[in-house]
N, C-alpha and C. Protein backbone atom coordinates (compact mmCIF):
# COMPACT_ATOMS: atom_id res chain seq x y z
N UNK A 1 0.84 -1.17 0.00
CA UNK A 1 0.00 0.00 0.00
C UNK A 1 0.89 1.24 0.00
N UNK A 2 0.50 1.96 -0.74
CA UNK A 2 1.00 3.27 -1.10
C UNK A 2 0.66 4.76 0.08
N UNK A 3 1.50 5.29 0.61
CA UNK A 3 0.54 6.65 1.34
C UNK A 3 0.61 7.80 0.14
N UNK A 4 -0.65 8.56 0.01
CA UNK A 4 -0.66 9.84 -0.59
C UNK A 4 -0.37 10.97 -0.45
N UNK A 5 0.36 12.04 -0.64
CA UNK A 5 -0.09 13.56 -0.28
C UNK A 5 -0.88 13.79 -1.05
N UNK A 6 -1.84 14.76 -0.94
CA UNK A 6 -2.78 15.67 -1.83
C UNK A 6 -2.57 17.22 -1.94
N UNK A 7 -2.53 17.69 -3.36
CA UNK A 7 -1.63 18.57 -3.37
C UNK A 7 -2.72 19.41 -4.65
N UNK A 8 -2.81 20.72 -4.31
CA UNK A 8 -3.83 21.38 -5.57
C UNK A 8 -3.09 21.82 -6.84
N UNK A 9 -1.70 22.04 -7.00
CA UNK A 9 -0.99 22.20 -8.10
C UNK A 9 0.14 20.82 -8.21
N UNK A 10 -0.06 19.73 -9.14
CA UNK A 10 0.22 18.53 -9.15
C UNK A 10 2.13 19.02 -9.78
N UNK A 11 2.03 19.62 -10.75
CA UNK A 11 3.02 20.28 -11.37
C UNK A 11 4.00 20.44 -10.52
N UNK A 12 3.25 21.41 -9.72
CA UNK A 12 4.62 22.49 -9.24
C UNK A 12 5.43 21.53 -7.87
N UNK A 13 4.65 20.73 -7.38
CA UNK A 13 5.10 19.32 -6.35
C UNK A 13 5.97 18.90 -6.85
N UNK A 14 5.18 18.44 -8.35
CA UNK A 14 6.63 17.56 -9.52
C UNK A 14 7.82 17.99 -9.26
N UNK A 15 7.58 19.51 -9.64
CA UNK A 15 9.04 20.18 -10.06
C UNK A 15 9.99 20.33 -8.46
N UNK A 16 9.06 20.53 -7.83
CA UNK A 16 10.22 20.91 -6.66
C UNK A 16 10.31 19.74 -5.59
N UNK A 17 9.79 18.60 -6.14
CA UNK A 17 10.87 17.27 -5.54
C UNK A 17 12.09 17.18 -6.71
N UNK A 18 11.76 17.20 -7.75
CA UNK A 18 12.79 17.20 -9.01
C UNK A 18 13.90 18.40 -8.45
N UNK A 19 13.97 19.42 -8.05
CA UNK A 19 14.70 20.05 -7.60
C UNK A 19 15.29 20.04 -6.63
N UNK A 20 14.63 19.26 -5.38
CA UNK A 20 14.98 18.85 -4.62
C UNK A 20 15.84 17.58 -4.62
N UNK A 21 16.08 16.89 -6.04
CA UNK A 21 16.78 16.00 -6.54
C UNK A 21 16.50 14.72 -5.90
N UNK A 22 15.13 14.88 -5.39
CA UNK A 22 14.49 13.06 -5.43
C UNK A 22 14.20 11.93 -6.45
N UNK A 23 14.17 11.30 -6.15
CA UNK A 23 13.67 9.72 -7.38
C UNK A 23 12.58 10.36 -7.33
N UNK A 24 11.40 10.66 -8.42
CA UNK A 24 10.80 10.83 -8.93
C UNK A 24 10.01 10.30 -10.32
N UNK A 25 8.70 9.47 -10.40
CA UNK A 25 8.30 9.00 -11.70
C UNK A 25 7.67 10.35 -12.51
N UNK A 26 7.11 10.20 -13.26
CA UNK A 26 6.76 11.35 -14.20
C UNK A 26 5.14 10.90 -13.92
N UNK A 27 4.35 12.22 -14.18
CA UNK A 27 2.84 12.36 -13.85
C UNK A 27 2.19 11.99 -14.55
N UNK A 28 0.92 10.91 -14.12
CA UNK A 28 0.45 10.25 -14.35
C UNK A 28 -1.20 10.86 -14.38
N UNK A 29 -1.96 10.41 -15.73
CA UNK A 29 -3.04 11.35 -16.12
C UNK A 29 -3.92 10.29 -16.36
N UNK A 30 -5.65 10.17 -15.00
CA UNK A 30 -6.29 9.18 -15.24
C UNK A 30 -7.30 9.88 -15.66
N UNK A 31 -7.88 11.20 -15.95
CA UNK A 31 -8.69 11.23 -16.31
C UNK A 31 -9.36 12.40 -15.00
N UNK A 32 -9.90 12.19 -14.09
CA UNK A 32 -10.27 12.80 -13.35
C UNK A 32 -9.13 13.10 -12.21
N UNK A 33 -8.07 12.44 -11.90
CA UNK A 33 -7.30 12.37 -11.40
C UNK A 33 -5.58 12.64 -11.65
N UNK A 34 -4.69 13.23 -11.02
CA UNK A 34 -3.49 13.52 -11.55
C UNK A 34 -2.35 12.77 -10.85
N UNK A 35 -1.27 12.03 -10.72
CA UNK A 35 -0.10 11.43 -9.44
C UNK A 35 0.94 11.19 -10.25
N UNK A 36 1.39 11.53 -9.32
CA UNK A 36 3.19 10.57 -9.65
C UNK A 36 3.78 10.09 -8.18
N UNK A 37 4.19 9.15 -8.47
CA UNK A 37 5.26 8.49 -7.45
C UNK A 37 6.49 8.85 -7.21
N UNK A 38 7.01 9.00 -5.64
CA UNK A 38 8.73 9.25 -5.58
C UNK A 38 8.80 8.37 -4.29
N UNK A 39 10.14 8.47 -4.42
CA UNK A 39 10.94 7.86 -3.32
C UNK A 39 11.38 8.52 -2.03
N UNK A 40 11.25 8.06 -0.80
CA UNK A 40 11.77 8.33 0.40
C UNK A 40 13.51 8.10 0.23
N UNK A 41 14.21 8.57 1.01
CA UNK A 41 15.66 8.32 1.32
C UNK A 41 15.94 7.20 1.54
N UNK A 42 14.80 6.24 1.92
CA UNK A 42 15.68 4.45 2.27
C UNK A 42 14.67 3.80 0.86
N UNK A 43 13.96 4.25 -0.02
CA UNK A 43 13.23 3.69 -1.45
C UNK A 43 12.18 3.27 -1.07
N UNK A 44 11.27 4.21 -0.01
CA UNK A 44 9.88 3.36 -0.21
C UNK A 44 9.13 4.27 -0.73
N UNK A 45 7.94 3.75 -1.36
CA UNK A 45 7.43 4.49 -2.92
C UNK A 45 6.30 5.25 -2.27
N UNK A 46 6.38 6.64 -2.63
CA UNK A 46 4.69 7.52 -2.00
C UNK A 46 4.40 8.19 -2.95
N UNK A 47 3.10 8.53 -2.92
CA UNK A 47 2.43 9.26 -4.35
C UNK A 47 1.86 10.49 -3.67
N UNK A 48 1.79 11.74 -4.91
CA UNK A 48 1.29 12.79 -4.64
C UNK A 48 0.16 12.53 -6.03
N UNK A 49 -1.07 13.17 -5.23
CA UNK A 49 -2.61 13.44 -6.20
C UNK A 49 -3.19 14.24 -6.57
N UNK A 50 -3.40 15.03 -7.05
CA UNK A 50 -4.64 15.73 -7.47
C UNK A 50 -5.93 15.63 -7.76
N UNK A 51 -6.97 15.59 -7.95
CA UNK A 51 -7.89 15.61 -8.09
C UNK A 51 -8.27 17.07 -8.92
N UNK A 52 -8.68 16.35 -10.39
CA UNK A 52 -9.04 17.63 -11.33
C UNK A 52 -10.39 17.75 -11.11
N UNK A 53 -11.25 19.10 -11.40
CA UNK A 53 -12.41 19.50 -11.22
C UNK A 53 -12.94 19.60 -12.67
């Protein structure tokens, strides 16, 4: 099982774990929904969400 953050600009999360120079997957587009997955410091996998309106 995965834990989430929920986050209202999915983007700008992206970019500033990417800057923050984490493992990071690229964002993922379901339709009503927005995530990508990164990594903690010891590799366990957590997702950030959005929810589009």
């Amino acid at each position: 099982m995965t834990f989430n953050f929920y986050t209202p600009d999915v983007e700008k999360a992206h970019q500033h774990l990417v800057d923050c120079e984490v493992k990071v997957e690229p964002i993922q587009d379901g339709g009503s929904i927005q995530w990508f997955q990164f990594y903690d410091l010891e590799g366990n996998p957590l997702e950030v969400c959005h929810f589009k309106e």
